[in-house]
PDB file of N, CA and C in Angstrom:
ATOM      1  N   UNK A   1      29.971  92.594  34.820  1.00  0.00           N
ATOM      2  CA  UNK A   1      29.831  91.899  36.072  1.00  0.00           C
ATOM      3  C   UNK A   1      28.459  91.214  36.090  1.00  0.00           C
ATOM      4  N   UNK A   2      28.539  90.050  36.614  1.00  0.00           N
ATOM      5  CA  UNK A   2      27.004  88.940  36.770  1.00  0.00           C
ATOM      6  C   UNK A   2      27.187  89.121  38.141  1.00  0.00           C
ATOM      7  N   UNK A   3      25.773  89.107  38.661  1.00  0.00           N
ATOM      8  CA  UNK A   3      25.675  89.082  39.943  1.00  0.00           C
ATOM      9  C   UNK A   3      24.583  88.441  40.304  1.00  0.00           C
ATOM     10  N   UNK A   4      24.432  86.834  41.163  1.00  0.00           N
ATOM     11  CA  UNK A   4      23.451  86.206  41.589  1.00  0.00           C
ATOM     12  C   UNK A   4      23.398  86.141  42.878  1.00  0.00           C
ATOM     13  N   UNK A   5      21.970  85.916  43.169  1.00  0.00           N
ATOM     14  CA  UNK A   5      21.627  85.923  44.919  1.00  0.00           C
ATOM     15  C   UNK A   5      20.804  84.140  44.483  1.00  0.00           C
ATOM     16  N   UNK A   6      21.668  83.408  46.342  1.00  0.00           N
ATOM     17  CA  UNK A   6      20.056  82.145  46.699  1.00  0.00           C
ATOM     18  C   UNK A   6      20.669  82.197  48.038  1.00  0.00           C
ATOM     19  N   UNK A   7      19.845  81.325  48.864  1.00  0.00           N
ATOM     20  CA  UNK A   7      19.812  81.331  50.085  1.00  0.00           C
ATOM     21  C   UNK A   7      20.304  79.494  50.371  1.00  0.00           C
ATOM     22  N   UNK A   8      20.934  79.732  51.615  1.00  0.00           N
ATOM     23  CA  UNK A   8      20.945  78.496  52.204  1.00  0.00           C
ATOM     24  C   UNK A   8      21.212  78.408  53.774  1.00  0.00           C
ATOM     25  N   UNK A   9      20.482  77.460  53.853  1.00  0.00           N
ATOM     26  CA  UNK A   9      19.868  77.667  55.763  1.00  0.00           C
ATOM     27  C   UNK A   9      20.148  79.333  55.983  1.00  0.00           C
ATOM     28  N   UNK A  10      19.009  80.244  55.426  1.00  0.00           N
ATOM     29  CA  UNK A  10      18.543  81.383  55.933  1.00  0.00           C
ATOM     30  C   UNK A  10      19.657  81.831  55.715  1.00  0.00           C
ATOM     31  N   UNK A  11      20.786  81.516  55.045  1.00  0.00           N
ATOM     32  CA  UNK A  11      21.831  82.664  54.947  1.00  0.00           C
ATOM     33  C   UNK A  11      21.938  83.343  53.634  1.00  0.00           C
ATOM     34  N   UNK A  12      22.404  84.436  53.127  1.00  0.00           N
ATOM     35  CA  UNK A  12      21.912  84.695  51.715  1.00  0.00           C
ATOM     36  C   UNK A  12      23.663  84.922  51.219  1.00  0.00           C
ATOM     37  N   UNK A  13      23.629  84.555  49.803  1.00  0.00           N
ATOM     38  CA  UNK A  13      25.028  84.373  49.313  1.00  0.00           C
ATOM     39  C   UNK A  13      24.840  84.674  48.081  1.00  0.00           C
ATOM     40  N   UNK A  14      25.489  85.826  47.824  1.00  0.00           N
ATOM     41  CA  UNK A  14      25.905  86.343  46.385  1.00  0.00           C
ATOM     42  C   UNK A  14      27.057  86.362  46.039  1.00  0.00           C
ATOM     43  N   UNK A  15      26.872  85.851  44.871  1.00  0.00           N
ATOM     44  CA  UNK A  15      28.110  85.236  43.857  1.00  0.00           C
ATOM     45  C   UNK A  15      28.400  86.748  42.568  1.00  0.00           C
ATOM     46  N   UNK A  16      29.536  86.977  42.548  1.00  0.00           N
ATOM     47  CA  UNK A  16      29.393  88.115  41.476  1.00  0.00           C
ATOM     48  C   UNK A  16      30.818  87.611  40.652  1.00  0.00           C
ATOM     49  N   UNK A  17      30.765  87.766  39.723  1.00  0.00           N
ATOM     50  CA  UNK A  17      31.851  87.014  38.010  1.00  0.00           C
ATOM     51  C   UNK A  17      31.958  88.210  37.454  1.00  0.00           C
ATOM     52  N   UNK A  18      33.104  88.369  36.886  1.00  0.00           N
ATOM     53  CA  UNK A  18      33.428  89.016  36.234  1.00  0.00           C
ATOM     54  C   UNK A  18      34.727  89.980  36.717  1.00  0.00           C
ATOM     55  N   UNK A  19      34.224  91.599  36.649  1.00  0.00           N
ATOM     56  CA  UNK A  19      35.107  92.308  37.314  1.00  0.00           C
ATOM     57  C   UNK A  19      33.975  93.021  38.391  1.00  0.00           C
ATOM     58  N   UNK A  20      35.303  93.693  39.147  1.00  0.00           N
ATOM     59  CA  UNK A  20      34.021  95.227  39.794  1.00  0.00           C
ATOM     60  C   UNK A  20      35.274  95.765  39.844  1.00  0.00           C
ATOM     61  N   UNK A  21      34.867  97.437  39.042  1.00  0.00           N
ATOM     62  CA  UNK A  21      35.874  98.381  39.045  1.00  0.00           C
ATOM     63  C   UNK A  21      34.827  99.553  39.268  1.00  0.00           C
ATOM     64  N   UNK A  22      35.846 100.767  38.816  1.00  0.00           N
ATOM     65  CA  UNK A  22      34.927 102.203  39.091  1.00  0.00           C
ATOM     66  C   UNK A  22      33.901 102.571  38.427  1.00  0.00           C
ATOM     67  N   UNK A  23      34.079 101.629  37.056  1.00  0.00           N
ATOM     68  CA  UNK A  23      32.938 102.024  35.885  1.00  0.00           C
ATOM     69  C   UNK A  23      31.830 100.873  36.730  1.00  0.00           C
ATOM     70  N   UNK A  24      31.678  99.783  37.034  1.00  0.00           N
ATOM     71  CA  UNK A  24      30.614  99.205  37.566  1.00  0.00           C
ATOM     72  C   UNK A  24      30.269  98.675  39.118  1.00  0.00           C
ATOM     73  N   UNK A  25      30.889  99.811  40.169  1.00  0.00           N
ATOM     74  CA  UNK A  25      31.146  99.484  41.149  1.00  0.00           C
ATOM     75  C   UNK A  25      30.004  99.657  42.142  1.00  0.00           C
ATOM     76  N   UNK A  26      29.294 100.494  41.326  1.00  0.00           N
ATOM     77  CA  UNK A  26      27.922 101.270  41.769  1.00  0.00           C
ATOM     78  C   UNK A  26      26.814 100.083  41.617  1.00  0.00           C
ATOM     79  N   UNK A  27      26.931  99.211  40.526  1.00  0.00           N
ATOM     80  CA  UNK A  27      25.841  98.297  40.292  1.00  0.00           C
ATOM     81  C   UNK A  27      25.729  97.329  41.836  1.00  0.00           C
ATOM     82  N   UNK A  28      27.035  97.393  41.844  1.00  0.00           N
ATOM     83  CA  UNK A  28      27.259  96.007  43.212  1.00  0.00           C
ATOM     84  C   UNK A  28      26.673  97.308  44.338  1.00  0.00           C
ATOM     85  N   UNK A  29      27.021  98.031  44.398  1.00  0.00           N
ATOM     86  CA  UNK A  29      27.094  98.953  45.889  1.00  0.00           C
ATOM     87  C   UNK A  29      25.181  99.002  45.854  1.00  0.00           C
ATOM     88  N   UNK A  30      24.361  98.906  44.760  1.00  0.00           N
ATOM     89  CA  UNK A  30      22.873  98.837  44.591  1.00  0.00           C
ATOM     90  C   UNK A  30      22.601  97.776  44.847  1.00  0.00           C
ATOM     91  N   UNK A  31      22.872  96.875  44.690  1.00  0.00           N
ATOM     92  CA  UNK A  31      22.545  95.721  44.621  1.00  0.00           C
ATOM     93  C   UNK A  31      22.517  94.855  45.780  1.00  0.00           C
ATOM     94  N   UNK A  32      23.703  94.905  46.684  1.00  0.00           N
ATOM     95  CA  UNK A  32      23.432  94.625  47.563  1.00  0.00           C
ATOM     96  C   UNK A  32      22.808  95.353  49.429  1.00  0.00           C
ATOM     97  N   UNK A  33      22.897  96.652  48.946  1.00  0.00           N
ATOM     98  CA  UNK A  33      22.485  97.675  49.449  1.00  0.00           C
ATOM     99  C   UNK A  33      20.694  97.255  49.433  1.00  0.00           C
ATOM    100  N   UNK A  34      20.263  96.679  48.454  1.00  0.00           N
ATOM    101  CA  UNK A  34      18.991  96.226  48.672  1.00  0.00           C
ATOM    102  C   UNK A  34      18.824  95.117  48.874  1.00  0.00           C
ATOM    103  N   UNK A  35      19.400  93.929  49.378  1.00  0.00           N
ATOM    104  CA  UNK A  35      19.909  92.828  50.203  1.00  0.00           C
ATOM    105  C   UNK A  35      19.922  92.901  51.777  1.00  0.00           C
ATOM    106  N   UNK A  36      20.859  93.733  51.837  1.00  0.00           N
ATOM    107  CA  UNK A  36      21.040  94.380  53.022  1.00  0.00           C
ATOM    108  C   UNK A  36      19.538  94.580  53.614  1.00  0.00           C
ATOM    109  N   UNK A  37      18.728  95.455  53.246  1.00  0.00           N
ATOM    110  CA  UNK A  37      17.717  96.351  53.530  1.00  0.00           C
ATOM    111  C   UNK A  37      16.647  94.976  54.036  1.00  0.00           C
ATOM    112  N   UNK A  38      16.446  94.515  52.658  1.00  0.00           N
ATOM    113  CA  UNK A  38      15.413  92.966  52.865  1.00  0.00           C
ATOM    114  C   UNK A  38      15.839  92.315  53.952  1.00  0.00           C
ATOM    115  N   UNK A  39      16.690  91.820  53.546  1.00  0.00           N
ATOM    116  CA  UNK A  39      17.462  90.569  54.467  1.00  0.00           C
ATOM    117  C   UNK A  39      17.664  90.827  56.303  1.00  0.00           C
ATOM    118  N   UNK A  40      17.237  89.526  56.816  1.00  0.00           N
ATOM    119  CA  UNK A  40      17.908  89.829  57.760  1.00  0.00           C
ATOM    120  C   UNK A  40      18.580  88.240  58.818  1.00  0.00           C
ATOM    121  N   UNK A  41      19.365  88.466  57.331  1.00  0.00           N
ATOM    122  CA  UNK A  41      20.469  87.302  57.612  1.00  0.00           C
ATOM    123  C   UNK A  41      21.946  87.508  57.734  1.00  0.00           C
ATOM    124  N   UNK A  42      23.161  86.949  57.989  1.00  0.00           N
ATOM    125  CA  UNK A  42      24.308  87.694  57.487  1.00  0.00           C
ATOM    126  C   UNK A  42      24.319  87.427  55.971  1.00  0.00           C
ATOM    127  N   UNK A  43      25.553  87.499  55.418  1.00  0.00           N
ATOM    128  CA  UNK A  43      25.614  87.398  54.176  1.00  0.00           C
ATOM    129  C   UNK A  43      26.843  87.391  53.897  1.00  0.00           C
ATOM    130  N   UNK A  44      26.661  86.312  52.619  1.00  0.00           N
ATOM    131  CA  UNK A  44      28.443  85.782  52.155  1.00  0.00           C
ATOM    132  C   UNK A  44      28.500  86.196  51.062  1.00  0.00           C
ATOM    133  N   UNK A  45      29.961  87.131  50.461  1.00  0.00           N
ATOM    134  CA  UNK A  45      29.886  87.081  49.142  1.00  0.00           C
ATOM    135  C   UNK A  45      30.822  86.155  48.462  1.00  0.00           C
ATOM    136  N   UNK A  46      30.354  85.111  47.534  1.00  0.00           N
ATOM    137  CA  UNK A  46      31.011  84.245  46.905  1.00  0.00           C
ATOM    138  C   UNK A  46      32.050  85.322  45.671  1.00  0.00           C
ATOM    139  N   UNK A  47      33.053  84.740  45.841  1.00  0.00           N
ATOM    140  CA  UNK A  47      33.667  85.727  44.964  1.00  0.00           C
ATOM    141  C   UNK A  47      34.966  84.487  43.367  1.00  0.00           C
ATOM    142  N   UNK A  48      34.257  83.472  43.942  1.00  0.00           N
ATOM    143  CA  UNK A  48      35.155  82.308  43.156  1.00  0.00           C
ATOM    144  C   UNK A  48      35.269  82.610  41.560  1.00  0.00           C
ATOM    145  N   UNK A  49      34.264  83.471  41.231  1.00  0.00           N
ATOM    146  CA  UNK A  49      34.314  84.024  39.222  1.00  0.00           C
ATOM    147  C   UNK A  49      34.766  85.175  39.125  1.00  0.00           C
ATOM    148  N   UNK A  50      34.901  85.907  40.202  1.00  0.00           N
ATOM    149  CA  UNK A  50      35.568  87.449  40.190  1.00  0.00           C
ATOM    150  C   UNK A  50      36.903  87.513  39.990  1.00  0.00           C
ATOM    151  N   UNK A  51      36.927  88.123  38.392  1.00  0.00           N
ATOM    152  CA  UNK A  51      38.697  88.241  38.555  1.00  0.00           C
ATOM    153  C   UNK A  51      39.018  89.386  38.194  1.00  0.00           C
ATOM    154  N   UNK A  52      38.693  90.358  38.921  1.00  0.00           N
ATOM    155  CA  UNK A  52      39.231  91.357  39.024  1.00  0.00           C
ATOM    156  C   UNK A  52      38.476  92.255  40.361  1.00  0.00           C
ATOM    157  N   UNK A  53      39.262  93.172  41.358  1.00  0.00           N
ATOM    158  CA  UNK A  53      38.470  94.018  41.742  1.00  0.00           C
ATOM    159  C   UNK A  53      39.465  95.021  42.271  1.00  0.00           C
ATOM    160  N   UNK A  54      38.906  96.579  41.947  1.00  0.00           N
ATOM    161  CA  UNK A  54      39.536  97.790  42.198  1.00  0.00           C
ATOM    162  C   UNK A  54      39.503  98.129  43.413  1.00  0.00           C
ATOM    163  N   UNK A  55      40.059  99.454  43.948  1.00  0.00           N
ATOM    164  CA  UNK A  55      39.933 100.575  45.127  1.00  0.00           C
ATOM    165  C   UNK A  55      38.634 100.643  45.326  1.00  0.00           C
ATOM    166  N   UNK A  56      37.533 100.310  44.297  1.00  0.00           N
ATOM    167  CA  UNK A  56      35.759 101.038  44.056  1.00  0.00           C
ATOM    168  C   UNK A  56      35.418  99.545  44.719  1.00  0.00           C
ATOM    169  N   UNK A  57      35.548  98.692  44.312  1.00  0.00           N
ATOM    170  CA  UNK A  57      34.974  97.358  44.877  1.00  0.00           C
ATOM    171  C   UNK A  57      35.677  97.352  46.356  1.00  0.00           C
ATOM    172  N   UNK A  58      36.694  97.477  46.860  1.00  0.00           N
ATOM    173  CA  UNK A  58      37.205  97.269  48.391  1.00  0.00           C
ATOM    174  C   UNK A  58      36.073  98.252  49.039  1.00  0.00           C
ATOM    175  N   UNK A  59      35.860  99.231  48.959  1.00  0.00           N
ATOM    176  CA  UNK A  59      34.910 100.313  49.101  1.00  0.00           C
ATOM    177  C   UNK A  59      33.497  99.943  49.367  1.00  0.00           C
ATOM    178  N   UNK A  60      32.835  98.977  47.946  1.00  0.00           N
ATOM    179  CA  UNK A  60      31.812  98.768  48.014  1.00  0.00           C
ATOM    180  C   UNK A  60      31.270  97.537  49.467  1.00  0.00           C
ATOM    181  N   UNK A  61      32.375  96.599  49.327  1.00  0.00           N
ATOM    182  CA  UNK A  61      33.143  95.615  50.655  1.00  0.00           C
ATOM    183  C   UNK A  61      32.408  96.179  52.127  1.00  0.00           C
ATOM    184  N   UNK A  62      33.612  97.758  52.243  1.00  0.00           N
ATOM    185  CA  UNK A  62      33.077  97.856  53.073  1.00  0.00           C
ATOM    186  C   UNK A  62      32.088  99.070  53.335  1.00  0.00           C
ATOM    187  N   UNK A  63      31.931  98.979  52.841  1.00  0.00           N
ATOM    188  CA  UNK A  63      29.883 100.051  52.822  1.00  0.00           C
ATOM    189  C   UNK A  63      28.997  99.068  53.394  1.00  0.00           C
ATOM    190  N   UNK A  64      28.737  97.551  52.606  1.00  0.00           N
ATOM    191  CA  UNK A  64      28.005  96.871  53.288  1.00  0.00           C
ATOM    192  C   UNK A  64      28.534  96.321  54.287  1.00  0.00           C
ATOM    193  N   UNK A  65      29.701  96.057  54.716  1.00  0.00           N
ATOM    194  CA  UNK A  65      30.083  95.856  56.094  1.00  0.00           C
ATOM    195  C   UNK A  65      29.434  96.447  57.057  1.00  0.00           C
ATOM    196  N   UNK A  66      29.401  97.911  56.488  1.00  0.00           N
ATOM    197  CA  UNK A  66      29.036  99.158  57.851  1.00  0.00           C
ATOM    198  C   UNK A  66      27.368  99.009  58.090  1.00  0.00           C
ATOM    199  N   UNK A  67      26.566  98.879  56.553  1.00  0.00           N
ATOM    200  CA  UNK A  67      25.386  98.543  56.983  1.00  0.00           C
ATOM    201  C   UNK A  67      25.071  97.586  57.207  1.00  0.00           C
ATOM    202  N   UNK A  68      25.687  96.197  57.470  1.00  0.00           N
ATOM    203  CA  UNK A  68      25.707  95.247  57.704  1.00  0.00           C
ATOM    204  C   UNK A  68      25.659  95.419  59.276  1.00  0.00           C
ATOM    205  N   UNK A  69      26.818  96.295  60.059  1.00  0.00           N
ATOM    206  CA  UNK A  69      26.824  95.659  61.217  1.00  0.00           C
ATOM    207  C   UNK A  69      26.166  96.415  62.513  1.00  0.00           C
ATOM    208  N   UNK A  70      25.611  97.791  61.604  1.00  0.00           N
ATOM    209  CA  UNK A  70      24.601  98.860  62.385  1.00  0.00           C
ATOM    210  C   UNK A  70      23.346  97.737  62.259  1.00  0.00           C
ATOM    211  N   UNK A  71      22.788  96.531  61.301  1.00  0.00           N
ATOM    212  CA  UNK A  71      22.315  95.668  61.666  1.00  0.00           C
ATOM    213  C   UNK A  71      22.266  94.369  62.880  1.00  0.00           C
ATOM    214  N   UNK A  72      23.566  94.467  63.637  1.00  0.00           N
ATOM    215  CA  UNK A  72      24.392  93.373  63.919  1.00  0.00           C
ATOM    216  C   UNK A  72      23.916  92.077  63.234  1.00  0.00           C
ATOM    217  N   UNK A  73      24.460  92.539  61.999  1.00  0.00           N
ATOM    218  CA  UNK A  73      24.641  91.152  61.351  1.00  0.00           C
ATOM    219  C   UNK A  73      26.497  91.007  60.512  1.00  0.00           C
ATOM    220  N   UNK A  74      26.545  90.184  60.010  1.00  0.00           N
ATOM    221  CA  UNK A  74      28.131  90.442  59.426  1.00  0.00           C
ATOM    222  C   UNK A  74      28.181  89.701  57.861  1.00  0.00           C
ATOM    223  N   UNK A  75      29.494  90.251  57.425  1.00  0.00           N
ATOM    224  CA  UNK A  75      29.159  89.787  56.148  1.00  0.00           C
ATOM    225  C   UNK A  75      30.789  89.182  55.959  1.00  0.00           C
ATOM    226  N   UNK A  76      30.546  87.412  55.302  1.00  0.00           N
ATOM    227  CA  UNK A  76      32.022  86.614  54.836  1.00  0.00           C
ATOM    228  C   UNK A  76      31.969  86.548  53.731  1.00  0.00           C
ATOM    229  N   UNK A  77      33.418  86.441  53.488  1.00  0.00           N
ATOM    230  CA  UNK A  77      33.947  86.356  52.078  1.00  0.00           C
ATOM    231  C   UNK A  77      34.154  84.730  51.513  1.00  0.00           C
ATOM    232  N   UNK A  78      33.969  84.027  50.641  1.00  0.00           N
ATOM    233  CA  UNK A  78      33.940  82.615  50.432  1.00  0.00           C
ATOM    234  C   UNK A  78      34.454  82.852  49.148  1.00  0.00           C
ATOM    235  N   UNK A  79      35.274  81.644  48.725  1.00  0.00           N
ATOM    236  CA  UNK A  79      36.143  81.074  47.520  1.00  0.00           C
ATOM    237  C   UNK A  79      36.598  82.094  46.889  1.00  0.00           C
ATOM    238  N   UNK A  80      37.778  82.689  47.545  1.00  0.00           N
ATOM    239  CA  UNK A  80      38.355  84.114  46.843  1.00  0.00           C
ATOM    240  C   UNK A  80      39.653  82.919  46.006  1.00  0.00           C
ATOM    241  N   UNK A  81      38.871  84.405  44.597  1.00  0.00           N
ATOM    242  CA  UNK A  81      39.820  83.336  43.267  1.00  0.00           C
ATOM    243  C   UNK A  81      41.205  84.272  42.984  1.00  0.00           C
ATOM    244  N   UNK A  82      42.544  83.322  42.217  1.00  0.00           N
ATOM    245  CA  UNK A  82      43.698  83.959  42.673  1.00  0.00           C
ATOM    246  C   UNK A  82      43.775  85.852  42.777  1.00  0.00           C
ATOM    247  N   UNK A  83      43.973  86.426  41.701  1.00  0.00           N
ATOM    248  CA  UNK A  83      44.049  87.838  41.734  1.00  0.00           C
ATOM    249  C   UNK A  83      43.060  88.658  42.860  1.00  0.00           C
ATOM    250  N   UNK A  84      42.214  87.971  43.145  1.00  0.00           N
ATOM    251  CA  UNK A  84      41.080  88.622  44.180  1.00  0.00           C
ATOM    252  C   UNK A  84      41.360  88.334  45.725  1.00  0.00           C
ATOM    253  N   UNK A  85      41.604  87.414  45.743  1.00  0.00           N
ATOM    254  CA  UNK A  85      42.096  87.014  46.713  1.00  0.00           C
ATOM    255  C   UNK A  85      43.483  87.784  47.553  1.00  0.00           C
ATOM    256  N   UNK A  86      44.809  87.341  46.044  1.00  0.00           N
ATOM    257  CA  UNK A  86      45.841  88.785  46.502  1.00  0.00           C
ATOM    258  C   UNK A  86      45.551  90.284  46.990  1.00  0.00           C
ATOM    259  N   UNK A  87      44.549  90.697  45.513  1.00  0.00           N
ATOM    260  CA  UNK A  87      43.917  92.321  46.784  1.00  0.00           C
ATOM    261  C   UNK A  87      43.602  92.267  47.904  1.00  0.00           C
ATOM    262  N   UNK A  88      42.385  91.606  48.079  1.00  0.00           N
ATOM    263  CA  UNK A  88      41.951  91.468  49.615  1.00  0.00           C
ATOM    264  C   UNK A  88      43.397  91.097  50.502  1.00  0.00           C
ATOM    265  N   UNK A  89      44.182  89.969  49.880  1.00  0.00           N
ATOM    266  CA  UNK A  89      45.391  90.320  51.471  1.00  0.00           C
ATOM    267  C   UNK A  89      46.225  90.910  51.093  1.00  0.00           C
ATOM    268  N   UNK A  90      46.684  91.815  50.200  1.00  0.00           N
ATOM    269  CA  UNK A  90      47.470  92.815  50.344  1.00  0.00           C
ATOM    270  C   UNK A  90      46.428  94.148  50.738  1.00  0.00           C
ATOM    271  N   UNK A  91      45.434  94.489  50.713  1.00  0.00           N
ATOM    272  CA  UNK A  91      44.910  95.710  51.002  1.00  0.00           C
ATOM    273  C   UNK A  91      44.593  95.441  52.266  1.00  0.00           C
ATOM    274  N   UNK A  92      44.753  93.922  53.203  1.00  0.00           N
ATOM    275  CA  UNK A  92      44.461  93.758  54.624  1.00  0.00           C
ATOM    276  C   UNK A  92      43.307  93.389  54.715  1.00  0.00           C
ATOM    277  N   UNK A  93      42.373  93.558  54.049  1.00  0.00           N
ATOM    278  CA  UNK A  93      40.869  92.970  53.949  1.00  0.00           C
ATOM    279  C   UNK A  93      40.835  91.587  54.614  1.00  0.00           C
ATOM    280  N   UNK A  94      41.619  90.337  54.389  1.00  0.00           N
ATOM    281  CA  UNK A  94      41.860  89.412  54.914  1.00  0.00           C
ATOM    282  C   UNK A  94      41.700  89.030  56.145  1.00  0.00           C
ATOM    283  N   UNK A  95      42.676  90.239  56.950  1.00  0.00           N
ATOM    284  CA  UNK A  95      42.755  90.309  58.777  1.00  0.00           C
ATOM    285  C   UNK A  95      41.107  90.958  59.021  1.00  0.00           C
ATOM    286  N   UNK A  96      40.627  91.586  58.690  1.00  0.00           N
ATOM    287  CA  UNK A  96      39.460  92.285  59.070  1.00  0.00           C
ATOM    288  C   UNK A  96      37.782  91.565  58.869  1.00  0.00           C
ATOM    289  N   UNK A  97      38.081  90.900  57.876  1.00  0.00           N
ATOM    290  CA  UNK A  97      37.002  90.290  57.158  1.00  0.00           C
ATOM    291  C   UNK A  97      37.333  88.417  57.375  1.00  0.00           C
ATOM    292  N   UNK A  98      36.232  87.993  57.647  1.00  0.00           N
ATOM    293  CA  UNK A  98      36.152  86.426  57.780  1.00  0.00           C
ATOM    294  C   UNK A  98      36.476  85.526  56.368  1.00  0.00           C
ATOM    295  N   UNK A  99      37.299  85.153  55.470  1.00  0.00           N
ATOM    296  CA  UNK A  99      37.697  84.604  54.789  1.00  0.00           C
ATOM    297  C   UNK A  99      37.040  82.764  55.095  1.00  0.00           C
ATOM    298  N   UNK A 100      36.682  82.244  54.168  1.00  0.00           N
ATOM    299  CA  UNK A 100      35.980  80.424  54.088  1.00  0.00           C
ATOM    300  C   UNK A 100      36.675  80.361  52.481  1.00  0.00           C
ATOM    301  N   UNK A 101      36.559  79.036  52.285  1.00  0.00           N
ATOM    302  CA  UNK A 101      37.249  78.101  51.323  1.00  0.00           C
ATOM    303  C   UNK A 101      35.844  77.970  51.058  1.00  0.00           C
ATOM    304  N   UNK A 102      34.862  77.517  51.401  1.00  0.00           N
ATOM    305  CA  UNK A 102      33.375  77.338  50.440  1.00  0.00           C
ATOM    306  C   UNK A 102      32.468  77.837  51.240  1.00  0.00           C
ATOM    307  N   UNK A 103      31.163  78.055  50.093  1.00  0.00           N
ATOM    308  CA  UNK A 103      30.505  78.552  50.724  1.00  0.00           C
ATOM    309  C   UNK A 103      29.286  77.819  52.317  1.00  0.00           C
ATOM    310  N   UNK A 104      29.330  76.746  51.950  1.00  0.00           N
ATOM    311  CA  UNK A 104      29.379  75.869  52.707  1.00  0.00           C
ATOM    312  C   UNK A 104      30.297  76.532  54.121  1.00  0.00           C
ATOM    313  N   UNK A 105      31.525  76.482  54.303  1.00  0.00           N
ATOM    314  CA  UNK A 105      31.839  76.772  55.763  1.00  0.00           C
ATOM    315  C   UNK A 105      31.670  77.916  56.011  1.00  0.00           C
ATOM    316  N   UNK A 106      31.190  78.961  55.029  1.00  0.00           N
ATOM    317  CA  UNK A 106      30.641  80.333  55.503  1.00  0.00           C
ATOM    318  C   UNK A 106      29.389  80.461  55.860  1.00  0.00           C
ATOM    319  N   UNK A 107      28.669  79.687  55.522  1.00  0.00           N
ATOM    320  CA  UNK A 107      27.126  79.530  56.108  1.00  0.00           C
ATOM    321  C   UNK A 107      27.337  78.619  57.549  1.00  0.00           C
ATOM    322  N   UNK A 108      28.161  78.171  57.349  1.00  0.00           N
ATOM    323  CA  UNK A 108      28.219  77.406  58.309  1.00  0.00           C
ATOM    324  C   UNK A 108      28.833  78.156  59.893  1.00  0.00           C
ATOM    325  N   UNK A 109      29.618  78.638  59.492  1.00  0.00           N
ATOM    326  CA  UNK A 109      30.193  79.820  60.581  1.00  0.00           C
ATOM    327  C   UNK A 109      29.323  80.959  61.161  1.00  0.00           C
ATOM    328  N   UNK A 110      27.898  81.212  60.350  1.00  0.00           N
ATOM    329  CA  UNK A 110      27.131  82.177  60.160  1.00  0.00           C
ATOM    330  C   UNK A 110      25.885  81.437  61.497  1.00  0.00           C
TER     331      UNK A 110
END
């Protein structure tokens, strides 16, 4: 898994490629867990190179959700690519979580 952070108009957006499963689910759950902490913006995760994600990544989803919103801040999902996209709306993630086509209208919604 690659995982990049930049900012735009004060919003912060990480992009992560690859997979996130149980063997590297912990890297993301660190990673942005210290995002979280810094930041105090919402935050989008670009997910357009991610092609794959497990039960451990829906999880990691919403962990920072929760510390996300004991912040009141919130966190969108932008350019979910095919297979990633299907989890999130078959596991319902979809209805619960703010879904954007780019990252652009997720900063923008923010």
């Amino acid at each position: 898994m690659e995982l990049n952070k930049r900012e735009e108009k004060g919003v912060t957006i990480v992009s992560a490629a690859g997979r996130v499963d149980g063997v590297n689910a912990h890297e993301l759950t660190d990673y942005l867990a210290v995002i979280v902490e810094e930041g105090n913006s919402n935050l989008v995760l670009n997910f357009s190179e991610l092609k794959y994600i497990s039960s451990a990544g829906l999880r990691v989803i919403l962990t920072t959700v929760k510390m996300l919103k004991a912040q009141k801040r919130d966190l969108y999902l932008s350019e979910l690519a095919g297979p990633v996209k299907d989890v999130l709306k078959l596991s319902g993630f979809n209805a619960i979580l703010k879904t954007f086509e780019t990252d652009a209208d997720a900063v923008d919604a923010c």
